[in-house]
C-alpha atoms as a PDB file:
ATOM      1  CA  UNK A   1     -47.345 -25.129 -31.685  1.00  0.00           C
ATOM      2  CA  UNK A   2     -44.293 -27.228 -30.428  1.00  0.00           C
ATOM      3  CA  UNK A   3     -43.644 -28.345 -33.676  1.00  0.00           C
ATOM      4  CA  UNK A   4     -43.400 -25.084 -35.401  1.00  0.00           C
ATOM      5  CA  UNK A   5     -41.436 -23.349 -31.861  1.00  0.00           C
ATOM      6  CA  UNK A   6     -39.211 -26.694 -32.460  1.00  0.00           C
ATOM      7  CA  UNK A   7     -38.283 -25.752 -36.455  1.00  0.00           C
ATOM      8  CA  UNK A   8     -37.841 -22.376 -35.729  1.00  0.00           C
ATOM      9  CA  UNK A   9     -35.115 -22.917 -32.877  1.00  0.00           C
ATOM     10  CA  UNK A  10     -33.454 -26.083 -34.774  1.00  0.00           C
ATOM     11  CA  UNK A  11     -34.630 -25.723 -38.438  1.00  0.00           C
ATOM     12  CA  UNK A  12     -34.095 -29.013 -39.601  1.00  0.00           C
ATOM     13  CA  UNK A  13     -37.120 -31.316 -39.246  1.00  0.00           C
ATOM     14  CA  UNK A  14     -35.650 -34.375 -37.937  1.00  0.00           C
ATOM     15  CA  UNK A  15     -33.686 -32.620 -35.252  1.00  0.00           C
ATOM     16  CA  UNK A  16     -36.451 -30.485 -34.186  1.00  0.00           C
ATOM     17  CA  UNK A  17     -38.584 -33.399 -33.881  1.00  0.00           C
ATOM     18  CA  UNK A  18     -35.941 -35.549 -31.948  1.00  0.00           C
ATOM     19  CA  UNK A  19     -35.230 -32.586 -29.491  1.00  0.00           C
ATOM     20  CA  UNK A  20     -39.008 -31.586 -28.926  1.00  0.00           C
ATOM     21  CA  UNK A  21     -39.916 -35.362 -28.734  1.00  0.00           C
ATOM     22  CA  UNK A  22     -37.410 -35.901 -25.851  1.00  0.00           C
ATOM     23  CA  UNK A  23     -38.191 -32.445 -24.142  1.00  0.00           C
ATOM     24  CA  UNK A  24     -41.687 -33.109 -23.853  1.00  0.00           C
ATOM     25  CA  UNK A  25     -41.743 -36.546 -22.767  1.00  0.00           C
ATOM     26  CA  UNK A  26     -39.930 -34.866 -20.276  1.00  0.00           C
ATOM     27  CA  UNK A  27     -41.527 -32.006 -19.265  1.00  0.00           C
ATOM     28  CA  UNK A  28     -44.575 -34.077 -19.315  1.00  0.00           C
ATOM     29  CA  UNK A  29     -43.496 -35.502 -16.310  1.00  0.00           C
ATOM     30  CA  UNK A  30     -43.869 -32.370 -14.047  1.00  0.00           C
ATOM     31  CA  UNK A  31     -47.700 -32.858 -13.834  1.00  0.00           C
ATOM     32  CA  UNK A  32     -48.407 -28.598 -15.442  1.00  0.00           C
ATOM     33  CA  UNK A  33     -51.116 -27.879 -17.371  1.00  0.00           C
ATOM     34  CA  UNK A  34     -50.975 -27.914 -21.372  1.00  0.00           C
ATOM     35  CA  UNK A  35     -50.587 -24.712 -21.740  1.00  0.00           C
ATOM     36  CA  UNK A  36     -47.888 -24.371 -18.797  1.00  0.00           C
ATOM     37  CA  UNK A  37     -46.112 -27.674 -20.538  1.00  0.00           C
ATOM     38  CA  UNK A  38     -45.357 -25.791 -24.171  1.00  0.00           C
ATOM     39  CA  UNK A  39     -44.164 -22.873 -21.815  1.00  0.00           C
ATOM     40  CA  UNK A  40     -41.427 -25.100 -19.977  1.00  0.00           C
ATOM     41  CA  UNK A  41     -40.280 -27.390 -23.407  1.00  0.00           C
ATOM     42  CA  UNK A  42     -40.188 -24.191 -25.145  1.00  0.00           C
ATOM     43  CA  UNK A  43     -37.215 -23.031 -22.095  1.00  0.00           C
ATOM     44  CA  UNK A  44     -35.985 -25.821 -22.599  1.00  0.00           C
ATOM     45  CA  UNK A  45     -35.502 -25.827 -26.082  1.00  0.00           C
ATOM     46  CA  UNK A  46     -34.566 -21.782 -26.153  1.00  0.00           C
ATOM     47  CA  UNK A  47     -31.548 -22.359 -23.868  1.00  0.00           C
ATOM     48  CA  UNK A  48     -30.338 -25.659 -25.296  1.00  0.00           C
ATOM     49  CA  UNK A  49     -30.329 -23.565 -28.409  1.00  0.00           C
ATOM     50  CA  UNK A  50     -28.659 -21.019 -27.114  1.00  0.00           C
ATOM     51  CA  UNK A  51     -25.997 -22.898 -25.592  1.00  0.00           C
ATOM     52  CA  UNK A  52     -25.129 -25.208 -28.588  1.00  0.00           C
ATOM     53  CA  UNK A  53     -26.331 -22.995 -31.777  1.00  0.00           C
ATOM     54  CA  UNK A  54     -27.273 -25.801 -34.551  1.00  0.00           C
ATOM     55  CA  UNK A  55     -25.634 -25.300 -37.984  1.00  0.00           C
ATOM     56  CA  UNK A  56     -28.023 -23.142 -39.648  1.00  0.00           C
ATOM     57  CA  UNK A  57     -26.115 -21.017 -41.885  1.00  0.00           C
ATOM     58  CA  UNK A  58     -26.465 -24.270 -44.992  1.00  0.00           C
ATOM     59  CA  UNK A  59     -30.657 -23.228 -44.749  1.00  0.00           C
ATOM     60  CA  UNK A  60     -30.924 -20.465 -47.704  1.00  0.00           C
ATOM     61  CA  UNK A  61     -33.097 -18.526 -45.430  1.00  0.00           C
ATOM     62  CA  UNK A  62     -32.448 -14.838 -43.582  1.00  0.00           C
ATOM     63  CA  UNK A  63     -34.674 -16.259 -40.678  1.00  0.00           C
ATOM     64  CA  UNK A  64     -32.214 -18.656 -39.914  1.00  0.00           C
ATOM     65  CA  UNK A  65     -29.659 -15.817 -39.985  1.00  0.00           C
ATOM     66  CA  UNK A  66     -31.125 -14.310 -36.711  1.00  0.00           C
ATOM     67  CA  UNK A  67     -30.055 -15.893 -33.212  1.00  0.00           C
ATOM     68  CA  UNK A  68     -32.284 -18.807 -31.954  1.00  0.00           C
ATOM     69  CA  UNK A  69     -34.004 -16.440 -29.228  1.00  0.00           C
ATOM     70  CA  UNK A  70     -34.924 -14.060 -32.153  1.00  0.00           C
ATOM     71  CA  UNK A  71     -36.481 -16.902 -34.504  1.00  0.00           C
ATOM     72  CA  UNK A  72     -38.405 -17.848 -31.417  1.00  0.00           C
ATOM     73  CA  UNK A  73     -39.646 -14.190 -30.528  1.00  0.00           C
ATOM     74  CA  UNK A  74     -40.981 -13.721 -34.121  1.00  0.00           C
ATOM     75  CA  UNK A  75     -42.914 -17.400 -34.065  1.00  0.00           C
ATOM     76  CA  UNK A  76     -44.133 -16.838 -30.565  1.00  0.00           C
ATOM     77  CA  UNK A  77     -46.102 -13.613 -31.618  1.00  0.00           C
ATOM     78  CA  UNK A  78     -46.726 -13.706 -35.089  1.00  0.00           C
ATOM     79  CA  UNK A  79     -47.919 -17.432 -35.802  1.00  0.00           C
ATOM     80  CA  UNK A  80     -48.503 -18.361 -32.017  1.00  0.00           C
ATOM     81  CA  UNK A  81     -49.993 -15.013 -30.727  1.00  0.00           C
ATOM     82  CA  UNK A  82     -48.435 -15.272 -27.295  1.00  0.00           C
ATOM     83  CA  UNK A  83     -48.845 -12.025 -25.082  1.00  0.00           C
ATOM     84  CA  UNK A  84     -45.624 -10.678 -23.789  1.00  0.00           C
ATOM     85  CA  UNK A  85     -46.589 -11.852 -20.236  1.00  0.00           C
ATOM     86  CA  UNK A  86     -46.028 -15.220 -21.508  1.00  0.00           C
ATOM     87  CA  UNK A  87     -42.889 -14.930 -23.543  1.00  0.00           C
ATOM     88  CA  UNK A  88     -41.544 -13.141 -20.548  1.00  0.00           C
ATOM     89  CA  UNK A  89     -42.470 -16.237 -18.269  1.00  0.00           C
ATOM     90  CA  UNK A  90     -41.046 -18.885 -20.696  1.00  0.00           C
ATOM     91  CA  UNK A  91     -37.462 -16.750 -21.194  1.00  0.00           C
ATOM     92  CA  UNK A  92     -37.497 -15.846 -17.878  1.00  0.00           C
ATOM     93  CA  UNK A  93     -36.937 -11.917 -17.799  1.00  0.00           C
ATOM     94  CA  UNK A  94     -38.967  -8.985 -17.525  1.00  0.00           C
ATOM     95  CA  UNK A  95     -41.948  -8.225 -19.094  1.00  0.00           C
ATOM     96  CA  UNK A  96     -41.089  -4.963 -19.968  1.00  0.00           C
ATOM     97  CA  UNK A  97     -37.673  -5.902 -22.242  1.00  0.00           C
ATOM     98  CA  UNK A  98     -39.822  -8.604 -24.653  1.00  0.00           C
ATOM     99  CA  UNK A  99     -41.411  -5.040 -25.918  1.00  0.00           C
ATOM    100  CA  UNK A 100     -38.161  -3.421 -27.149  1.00  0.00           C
ATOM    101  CA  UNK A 101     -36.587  -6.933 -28.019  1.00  0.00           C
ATOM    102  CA  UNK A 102     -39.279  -7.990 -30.069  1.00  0.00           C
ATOM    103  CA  UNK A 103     -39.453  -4.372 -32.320  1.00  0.00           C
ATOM    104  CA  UNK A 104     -35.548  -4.877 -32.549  1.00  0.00           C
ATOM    105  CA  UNK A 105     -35.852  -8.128 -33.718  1.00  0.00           C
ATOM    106  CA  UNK A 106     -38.311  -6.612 -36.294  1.00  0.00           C
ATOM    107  CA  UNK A 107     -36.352  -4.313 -37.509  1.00  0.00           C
ATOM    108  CA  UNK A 108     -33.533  -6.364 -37.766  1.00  0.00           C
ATOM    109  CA  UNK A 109     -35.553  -8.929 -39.828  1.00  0.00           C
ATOM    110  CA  UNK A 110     -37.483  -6.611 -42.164  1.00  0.00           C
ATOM    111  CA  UNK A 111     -34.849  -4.082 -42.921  1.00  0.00           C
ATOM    112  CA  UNK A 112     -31.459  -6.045 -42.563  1.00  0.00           C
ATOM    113  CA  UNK A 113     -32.005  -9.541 -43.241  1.00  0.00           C
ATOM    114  CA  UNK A 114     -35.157  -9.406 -45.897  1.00  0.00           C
ATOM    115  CA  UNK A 115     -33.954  -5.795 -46.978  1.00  0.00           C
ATOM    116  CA  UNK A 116     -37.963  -5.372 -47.709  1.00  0.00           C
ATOM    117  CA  UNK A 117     -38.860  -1.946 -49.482  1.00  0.00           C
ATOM    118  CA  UNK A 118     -41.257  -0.634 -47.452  1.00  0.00           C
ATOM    119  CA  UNK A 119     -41.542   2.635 -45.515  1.00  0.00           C
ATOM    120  CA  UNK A 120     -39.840   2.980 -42.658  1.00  0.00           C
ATOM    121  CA  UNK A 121     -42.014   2.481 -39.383  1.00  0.00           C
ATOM    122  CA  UNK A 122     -41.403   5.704 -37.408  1.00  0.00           C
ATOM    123  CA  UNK A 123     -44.508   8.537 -35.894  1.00  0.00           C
ATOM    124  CA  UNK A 124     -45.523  11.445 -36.836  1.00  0.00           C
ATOM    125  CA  UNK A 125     -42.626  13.855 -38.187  1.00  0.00           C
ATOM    126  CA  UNK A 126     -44.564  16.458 -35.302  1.00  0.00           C
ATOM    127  CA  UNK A 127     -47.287  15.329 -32.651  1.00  0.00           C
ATOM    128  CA  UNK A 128     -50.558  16.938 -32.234  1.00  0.00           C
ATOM    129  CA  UNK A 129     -51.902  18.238 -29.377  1.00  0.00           C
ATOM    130  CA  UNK A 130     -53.623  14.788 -28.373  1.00  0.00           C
ATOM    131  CA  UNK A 131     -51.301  12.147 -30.612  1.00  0.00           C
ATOM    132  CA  UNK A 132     -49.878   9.344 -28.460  1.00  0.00           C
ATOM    133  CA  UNK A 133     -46.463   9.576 -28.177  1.00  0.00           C
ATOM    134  CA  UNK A 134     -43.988   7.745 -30.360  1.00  0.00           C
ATOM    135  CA  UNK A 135     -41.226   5.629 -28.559  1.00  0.00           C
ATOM    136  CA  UNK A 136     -38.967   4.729 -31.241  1.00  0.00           C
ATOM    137  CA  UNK A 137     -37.649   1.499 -29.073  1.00  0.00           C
ATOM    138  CA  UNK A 138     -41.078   0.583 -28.545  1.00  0.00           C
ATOM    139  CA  UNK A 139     -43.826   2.215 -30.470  1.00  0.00           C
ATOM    140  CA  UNK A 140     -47.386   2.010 -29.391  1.00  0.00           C
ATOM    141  CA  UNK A 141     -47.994   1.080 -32.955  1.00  0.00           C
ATOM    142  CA  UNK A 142     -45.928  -2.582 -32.154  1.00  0.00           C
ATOM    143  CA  UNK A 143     -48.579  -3.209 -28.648  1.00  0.00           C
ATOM    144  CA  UNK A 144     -51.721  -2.749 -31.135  1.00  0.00           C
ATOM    145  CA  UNK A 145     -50.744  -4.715 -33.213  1.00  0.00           C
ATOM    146  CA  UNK A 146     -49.903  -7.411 -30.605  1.00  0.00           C
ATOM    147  CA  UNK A 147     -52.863  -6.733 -28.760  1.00  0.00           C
ATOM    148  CA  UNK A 148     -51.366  -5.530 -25.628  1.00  0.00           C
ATOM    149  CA  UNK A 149     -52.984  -2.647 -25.012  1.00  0.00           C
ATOM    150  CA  UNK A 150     -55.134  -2.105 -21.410  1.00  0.00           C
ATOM    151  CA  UNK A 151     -58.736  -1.063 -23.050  1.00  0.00           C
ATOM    152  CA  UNK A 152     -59.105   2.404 -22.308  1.00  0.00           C
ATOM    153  CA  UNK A 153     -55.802   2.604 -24.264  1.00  0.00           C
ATOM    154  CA  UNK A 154     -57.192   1.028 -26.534  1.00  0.00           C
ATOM    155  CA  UNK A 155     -60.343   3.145 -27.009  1.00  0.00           C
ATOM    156  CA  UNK A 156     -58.437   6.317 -27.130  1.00  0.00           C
ATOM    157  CA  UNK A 157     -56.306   5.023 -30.180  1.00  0.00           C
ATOM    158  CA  UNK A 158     -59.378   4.071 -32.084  1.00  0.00           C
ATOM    159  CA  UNK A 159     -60.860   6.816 -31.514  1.00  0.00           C
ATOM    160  CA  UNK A 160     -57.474   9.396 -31.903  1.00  0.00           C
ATOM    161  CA  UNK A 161     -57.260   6.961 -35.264  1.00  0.00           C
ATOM    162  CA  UNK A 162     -60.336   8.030 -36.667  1.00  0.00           C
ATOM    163  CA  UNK A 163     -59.597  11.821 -37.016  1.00  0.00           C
ATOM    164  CA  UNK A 164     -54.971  11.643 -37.565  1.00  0.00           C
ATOM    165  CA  UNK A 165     -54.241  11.469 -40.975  1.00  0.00           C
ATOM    166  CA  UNK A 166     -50.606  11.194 -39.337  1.00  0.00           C
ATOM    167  CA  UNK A 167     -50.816   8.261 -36.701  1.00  0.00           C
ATOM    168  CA  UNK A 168     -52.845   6.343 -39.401  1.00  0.00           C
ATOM    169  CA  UNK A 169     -49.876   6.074 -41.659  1.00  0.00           C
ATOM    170  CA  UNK A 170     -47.372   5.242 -38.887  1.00  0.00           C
ATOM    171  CA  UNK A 171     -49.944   2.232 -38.073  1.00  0.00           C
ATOM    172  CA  UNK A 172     -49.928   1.786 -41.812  1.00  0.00           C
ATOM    173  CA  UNK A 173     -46.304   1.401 -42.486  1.00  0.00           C
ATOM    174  CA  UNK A 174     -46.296  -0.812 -38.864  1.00  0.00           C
ATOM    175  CA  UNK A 175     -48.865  -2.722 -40.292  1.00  0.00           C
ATOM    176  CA  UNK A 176     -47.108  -3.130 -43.596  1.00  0.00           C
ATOM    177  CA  UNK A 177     -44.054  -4.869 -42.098  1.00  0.00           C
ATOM    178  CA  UNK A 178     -46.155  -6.875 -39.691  1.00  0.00           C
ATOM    179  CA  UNK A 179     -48.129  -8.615 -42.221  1.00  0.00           C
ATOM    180  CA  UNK A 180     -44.610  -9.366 -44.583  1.00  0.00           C
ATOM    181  CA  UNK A 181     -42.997 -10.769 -41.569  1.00  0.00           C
ATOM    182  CA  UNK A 182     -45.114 -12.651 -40.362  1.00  0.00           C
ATOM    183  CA  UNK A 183     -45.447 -14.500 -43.963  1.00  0.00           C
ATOM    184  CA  UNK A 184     -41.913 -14.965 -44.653  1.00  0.00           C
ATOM    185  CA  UNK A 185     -41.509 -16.862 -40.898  1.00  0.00           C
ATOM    186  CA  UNK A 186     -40.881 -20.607 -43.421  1.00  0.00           C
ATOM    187  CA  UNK A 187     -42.240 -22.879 -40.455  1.00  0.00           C
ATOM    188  CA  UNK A 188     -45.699 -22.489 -41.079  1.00  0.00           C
ATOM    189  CA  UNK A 189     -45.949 -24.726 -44.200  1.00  0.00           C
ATOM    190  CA  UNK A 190     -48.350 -28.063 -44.134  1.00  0.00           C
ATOM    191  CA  UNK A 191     -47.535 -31.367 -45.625  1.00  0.00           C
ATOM    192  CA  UNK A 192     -47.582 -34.953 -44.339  1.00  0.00           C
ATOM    193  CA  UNK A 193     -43.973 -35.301 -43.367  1.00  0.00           C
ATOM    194  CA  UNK A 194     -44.580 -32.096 -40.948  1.00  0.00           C
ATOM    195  CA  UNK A 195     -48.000 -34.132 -39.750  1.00  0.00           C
ATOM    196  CA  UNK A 196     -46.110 -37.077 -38.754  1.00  0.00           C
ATOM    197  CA  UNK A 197     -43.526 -34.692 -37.468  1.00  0.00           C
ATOM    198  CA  UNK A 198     -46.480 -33.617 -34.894  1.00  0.00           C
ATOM    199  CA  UNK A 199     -47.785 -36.792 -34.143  1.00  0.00           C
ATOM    200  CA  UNK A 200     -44.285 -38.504 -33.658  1.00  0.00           C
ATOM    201  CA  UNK A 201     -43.741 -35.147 -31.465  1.00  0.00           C
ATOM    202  CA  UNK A 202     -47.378 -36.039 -29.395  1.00  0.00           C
ATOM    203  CA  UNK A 203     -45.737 -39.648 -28.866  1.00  0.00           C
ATOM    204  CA  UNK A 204     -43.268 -37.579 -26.665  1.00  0.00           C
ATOM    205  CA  UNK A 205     -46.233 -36.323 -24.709  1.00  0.00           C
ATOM    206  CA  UNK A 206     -48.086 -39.579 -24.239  1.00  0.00           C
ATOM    207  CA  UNK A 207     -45.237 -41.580 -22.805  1.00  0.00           C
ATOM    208  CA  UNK A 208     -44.869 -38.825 -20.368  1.00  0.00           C
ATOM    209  CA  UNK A 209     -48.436 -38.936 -19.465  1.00  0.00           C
ATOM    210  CA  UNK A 210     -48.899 -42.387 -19.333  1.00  0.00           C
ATOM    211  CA  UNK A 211     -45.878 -42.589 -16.832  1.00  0.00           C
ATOM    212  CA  UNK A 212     -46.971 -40.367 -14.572  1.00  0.00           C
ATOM    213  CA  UNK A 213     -50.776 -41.000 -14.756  1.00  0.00           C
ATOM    214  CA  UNK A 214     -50.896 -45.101 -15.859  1.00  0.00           C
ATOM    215  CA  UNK A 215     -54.822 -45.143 -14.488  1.00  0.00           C
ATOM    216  CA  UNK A 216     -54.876 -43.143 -18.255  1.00  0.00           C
ATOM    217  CA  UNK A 217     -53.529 -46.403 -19.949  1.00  0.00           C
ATOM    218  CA  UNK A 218     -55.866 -48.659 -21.809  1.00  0.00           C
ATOM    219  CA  UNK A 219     -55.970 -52.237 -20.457  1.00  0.00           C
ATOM    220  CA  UNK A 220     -54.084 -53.554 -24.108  1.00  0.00           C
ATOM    221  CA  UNK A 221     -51.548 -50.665 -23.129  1.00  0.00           C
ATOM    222  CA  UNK A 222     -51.334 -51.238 -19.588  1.00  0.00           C
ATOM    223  CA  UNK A 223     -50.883 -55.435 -20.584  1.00  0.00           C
ATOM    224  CA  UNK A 224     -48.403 -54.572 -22.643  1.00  0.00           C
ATOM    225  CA  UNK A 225     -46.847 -52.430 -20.759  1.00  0.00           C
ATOM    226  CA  UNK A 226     -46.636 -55.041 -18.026  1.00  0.00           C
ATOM    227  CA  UNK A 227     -45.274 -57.525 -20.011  1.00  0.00           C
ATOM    228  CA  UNK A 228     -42.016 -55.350 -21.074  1.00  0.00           C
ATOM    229  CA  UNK A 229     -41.314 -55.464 -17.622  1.00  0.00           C
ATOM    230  CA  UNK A 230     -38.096 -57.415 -17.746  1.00  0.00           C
ATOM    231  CA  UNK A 231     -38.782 -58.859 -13.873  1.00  0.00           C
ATOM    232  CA  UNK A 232     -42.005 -59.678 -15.318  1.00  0.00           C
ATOM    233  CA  UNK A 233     -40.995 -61.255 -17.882  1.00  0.00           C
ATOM    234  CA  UNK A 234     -38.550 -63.273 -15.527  1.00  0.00           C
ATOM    235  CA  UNK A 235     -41.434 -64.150 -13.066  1.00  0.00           C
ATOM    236  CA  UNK A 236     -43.798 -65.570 -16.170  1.00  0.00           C
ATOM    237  CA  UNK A 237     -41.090 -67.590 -17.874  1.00  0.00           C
ATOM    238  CA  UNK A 238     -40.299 -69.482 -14.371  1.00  0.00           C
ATOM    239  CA  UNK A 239     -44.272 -69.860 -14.139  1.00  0.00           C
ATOM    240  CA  UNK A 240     -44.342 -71.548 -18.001  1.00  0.00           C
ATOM    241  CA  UNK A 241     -41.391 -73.591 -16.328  1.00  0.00           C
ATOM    242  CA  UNK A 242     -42.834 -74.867 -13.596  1.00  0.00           C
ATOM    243  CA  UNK A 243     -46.269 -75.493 -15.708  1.00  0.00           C
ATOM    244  CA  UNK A 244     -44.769 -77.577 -17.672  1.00  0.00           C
ATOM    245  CA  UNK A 245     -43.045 -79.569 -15.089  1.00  0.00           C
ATOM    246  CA  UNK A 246     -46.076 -79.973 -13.526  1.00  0.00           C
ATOM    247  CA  UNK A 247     -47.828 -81.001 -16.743  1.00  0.00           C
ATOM    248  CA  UNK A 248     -45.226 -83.831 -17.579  1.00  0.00           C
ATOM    249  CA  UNK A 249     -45.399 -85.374 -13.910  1.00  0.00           C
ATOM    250  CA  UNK A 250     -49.230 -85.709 -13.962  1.00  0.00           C
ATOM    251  CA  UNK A 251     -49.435 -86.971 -17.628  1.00  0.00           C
ATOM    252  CA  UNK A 252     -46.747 -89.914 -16.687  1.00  0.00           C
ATOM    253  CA  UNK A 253     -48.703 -90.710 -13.807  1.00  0.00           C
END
């Protein structure tokens, strides 16, 4: 998860890895849950972003065309399937804006920077006595798709669904630009440089951990660890010293 959240914000692999790899060793530190920790790196990452942009515009992509808090909106719900609770909690704002944000950022993507050829997600041309209402800033289409709809809301769509020619295609056409987003989002590839991108990321992690929670060490780790202790390393040298001193007086005598 970090690793793609990391490529989306920085889009270079090296750099994401060397930012995510420092955040989380980090972050790692503040004894959260794992979940909790990919919330706080991601902040972290979003607002360093933010405040220094990375040069982006040499990638040949339109998803690296769209701000960093954009790139990270469409990876946190299409490849990551975070609620809006959560992305809310990691940007810090309110709940309700990630809704209208993330269909702008949609838009924006599909129909400005991809220039895709697809019908235009809107509602009905004229509601029927019992069709939902269509909020063109954030459509009750976008939440079902997202899963973040309460269930009786739920229920009454699938069942509304099953009898409006109408609301069917303006899920369709939603649908339609869903699914092409959410494959043209190019940090979602697999390959062994990206694998030991992740596990050179997960060294982040561990160094945290193993700082704040050494019981976790191994005894080889926890040796070593000892060892690279420059006092340590101080302390055993005058031991060898004296050892030796000692050694050389009793084999004379």
């Amino acid at each position: 998860s970090l690793t793609r959240i990391s490529r989306s914000l920085w889009g270079d692999l090296h750099r994401s890895v060397e930012i995510s790899e420092d955040t989380l060793s980090s972050v790692s530190l503040l004894n959260l849950s794992t979940e909790r920790t990919l919330e706080r790196a991601s902040t972290v990452m979003v607002e360093r972003a933010e405040k220094n942009p990375p040069a982006l515009l040499k990638l040949n992509h339109p998803f690296f065309r769209l701000a960093p808090i954009e790139r990270f909106l469409l990876t946190t719900l299409h490849l990551e399937k975070w609620n809006y609770a959560r992305i809310a909690r990691t940007l810090g704002i309110e709940e309700s804006l990630i809704e209208t944000w993330a269909w702008a950022t949609r838009l924006k993507y599909g129909f400005q920077e991809l220039g895709l050829k697809l019908g235009y997600p809107h509602g009905p041309a004229s509601l029927g006595p019992v069709c939902p209402e269509f909020n063109s800033s954030n459509p009750w289409t976008q939440r079902m798709l997202d899963d973040q709809l309460g269930k009786r809301e739920r229920m009454f769509l699938q069942n509304h669904l099953m009898g409006c020619d109408r609301c069917r295609k303006a899920l369709d056409q939603t649908q339609k630009l869903f699914y092409k987003i959410e494959s043209l989002i190019p940090v979602q590839d697999q390959s062994p440089e990206l694998d030991a991108a992740t596990n050179q990321i997960l060294l982040g992690w561990n160094r945290g951990q193993t700082i704040r929670r050494p019981i976790y060490l191994t005894p080889k780790q926890s040796f070593t660890s000892f060892l690279a202790e420059p006092k340590v390393q101080i302390a055993f040298g005058l031991l060898v010293f004296i050892c030796l001193v000692w050694i050389t007086k009793n084999v004379r005598n």
